[in-house]
C-alpha atoms as a PDB file:
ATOM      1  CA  UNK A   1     -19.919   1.152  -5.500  1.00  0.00           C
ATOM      2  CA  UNK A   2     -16.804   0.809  -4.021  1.00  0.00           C
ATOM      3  CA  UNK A   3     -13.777   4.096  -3.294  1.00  0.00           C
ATOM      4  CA  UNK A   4     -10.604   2.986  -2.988  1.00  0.00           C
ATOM      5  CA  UNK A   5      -7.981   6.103  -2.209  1.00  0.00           C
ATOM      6  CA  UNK A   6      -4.233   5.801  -1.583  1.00  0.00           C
ATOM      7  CA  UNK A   7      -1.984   8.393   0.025  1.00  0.00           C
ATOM      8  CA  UNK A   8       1.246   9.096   1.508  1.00  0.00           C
ATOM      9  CA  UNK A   9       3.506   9.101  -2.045  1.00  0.00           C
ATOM     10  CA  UNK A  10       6.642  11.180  -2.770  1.00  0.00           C
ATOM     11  CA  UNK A  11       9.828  11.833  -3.245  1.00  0.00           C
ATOM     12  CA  UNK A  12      12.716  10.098  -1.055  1.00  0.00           C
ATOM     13  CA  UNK A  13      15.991   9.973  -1.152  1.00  0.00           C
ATOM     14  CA  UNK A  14      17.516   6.547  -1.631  1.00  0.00           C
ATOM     15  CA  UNK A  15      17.893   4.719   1.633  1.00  0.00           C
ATOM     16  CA  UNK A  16      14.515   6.770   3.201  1.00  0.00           C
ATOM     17  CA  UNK A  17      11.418   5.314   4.077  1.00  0.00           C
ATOM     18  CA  UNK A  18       7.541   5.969   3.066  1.00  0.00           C
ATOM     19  CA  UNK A  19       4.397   4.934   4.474  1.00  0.00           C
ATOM     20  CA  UNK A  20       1.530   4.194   1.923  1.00  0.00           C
ATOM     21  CA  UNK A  21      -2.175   4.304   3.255  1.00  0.00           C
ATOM     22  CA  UNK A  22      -4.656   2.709   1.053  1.00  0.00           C
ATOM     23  CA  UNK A  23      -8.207   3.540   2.686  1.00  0.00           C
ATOM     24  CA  UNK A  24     -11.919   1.561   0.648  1.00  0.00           C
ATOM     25  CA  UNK A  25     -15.017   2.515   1.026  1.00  0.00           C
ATOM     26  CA  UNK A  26     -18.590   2.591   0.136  1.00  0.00           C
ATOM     27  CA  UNK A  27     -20.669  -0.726  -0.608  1.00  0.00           C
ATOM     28  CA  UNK A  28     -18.455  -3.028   1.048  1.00  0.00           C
ATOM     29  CA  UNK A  29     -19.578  -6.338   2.342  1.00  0.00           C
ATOM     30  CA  UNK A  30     -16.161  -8.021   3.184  1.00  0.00           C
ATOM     31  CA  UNK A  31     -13.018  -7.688   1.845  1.00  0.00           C
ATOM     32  CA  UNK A  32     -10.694 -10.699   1.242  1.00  0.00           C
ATOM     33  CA  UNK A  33      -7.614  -9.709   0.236  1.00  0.00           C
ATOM     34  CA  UNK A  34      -5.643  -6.413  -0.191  1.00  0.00           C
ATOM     35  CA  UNK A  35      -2.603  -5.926  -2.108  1.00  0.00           C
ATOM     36  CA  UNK A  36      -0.057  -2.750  -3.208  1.00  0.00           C
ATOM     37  CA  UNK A  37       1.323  -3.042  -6.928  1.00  0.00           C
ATOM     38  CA  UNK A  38       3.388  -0.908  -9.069  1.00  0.00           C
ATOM     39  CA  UNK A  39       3.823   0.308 -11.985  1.00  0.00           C
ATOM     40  CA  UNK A  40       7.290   2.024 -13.278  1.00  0.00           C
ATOM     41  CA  UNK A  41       7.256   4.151 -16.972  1.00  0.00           C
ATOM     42  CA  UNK A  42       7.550   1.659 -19.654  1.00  0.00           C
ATOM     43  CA  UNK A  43       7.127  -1.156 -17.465  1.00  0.00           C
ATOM     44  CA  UNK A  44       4.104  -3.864 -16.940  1.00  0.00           C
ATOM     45  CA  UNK A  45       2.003  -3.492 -13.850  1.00  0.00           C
ATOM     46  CA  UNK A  46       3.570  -5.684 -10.898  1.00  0.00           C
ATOM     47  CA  UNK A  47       2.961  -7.549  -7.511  1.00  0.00           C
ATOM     48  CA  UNK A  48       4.155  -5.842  -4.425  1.00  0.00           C
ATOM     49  CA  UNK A  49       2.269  -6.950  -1.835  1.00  0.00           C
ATOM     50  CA  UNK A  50      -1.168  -8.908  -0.228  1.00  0.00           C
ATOM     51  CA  UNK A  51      -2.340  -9.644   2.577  1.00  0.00           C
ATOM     52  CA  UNK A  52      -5.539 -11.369   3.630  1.00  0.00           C
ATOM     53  CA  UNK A  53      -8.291 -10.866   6.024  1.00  0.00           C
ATOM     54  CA  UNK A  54      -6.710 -13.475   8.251  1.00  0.00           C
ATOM     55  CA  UNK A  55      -3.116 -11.309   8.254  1.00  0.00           C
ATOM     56  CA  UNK A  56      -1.308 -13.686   6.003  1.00  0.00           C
ATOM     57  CA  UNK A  57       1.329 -11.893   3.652  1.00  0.00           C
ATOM     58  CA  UNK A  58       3.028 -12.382   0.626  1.00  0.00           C
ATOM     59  CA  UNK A  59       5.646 -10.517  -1.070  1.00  0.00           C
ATOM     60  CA  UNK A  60       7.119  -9.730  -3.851  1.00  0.00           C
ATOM     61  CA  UNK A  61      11.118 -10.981  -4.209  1.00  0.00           C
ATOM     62  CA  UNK A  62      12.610  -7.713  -4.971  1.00  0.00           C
ATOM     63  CA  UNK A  63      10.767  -5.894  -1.505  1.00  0.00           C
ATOM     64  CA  UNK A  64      10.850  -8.988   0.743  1.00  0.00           C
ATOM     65  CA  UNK A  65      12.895  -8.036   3.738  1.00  0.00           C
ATOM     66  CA  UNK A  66      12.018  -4.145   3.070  1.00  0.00           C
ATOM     67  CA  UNK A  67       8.340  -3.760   2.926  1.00  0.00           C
ATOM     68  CA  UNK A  68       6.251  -4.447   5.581  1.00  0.00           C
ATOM     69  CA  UNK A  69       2.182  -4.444   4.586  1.00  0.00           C
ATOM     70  CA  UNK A  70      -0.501  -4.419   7.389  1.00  0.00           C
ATOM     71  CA  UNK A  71      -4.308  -3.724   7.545  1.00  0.00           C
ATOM     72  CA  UNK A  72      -6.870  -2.459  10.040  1.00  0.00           C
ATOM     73  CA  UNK A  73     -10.037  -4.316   9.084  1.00  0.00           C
ATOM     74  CA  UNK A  74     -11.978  -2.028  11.250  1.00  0.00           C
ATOM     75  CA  UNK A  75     -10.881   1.186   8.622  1.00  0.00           C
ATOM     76  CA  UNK A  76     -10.770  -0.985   5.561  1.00  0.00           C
ATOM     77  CA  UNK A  77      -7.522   0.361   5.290  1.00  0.00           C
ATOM     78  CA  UNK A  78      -4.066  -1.285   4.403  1.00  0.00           C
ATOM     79  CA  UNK A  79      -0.724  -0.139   5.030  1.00  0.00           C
ATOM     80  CA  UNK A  80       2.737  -0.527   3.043  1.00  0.00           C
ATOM     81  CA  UNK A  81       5.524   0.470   5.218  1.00  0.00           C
ATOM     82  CA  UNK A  82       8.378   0.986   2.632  1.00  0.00           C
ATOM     83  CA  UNK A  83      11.854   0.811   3.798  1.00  0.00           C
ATOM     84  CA  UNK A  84      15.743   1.143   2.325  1.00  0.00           C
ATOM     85  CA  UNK A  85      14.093   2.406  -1.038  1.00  0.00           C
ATOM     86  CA  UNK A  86      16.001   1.751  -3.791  1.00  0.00           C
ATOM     87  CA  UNK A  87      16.248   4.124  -6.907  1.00  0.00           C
ATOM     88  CA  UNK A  88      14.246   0.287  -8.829  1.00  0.00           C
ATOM     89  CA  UNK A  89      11.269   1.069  -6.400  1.00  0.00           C
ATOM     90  CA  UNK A  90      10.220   4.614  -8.614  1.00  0.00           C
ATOM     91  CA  UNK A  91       6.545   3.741  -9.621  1.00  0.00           C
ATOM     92  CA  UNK A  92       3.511   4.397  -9.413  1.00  0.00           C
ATOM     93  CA  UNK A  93       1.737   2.137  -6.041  1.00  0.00           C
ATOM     94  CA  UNK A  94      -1.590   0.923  -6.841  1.00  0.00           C
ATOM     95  CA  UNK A  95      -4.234  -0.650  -4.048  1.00  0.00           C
ATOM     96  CA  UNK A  96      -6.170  -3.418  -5.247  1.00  0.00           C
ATOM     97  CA  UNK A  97      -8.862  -4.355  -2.747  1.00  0.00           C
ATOM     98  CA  UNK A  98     -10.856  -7.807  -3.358  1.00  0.00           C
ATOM     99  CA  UNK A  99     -14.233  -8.840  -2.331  1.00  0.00           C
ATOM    100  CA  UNK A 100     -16.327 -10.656  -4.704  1.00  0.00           C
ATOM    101  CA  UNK A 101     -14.669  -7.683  -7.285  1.00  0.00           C
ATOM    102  CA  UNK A 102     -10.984  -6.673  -7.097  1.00  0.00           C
ATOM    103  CA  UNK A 103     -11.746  -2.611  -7.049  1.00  0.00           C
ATOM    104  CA  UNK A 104      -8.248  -0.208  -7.836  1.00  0.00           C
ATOM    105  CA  UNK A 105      -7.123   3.053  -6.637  1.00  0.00           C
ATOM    106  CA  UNK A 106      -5.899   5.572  -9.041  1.00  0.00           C
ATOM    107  CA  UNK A 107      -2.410   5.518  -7.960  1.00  0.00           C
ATOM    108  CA  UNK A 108       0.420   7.309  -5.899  1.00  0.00           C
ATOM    109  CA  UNK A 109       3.624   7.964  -7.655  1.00  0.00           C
ATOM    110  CA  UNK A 110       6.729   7.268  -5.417  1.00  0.00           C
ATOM    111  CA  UNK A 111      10.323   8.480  -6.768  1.00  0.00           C
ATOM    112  CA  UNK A 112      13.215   7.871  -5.374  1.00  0.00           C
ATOM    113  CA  UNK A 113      16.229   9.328  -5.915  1.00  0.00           C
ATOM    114  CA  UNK A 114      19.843   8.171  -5.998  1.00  0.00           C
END
């Protein structure tokens, strides 16, 4: 069984900054690949962010330049550093964390205002 727990949502005005943490734990025998998506009302789930055990990244177009992600494979944790938020970045973030199962968080919503 595997927890996966994000934090660090909230409200922001346009132009702030937020810091996600995204922290797994339980059964875990290695994890490959960890990832932030998002999910806005009315909208399909979408890519954000990955990044792989080895600390290779890949981004989405729309955060490229914006978001930074990171991970400290000692914590199983992963990191999305979220800067010049844009009223298009309301959602709700979602961890994904991938072993030989991809395991999700239940979500922390992120508004920003204009």
């Amino acid at each position: 069984q595997v927890q996966v727990v994000e934090s660090g949502g909230g409200l922001v005005q346009a132009g702030g900054s937020l810091r996600l943490s995204c922290a797994a734990s339980g059964s875990i025998f290695s994890i490959n690949v960890m990832a932030w998506y998002r999910q806005a009302p009315g909208k399909q789930r979408e890519f954000v962010a990955r990044i792989t055990i080895g600390g290779e990244t890949t981004y989405a177009g729309s955060v490229k330049g914006r978001f930074t992600i990171s991970r400290d494979n000692a914590k199983n944790t992963v990191y999305l550093q979220m800067n010049s938020l844009k009223p298009e970045d309301t959602a709700v973030y979602y961890c994904q964390v991938a072993t030989q199962t991809a395991y999700w968080g239940q979500g922390t919503q992120v508004t920003v205002s204009s």
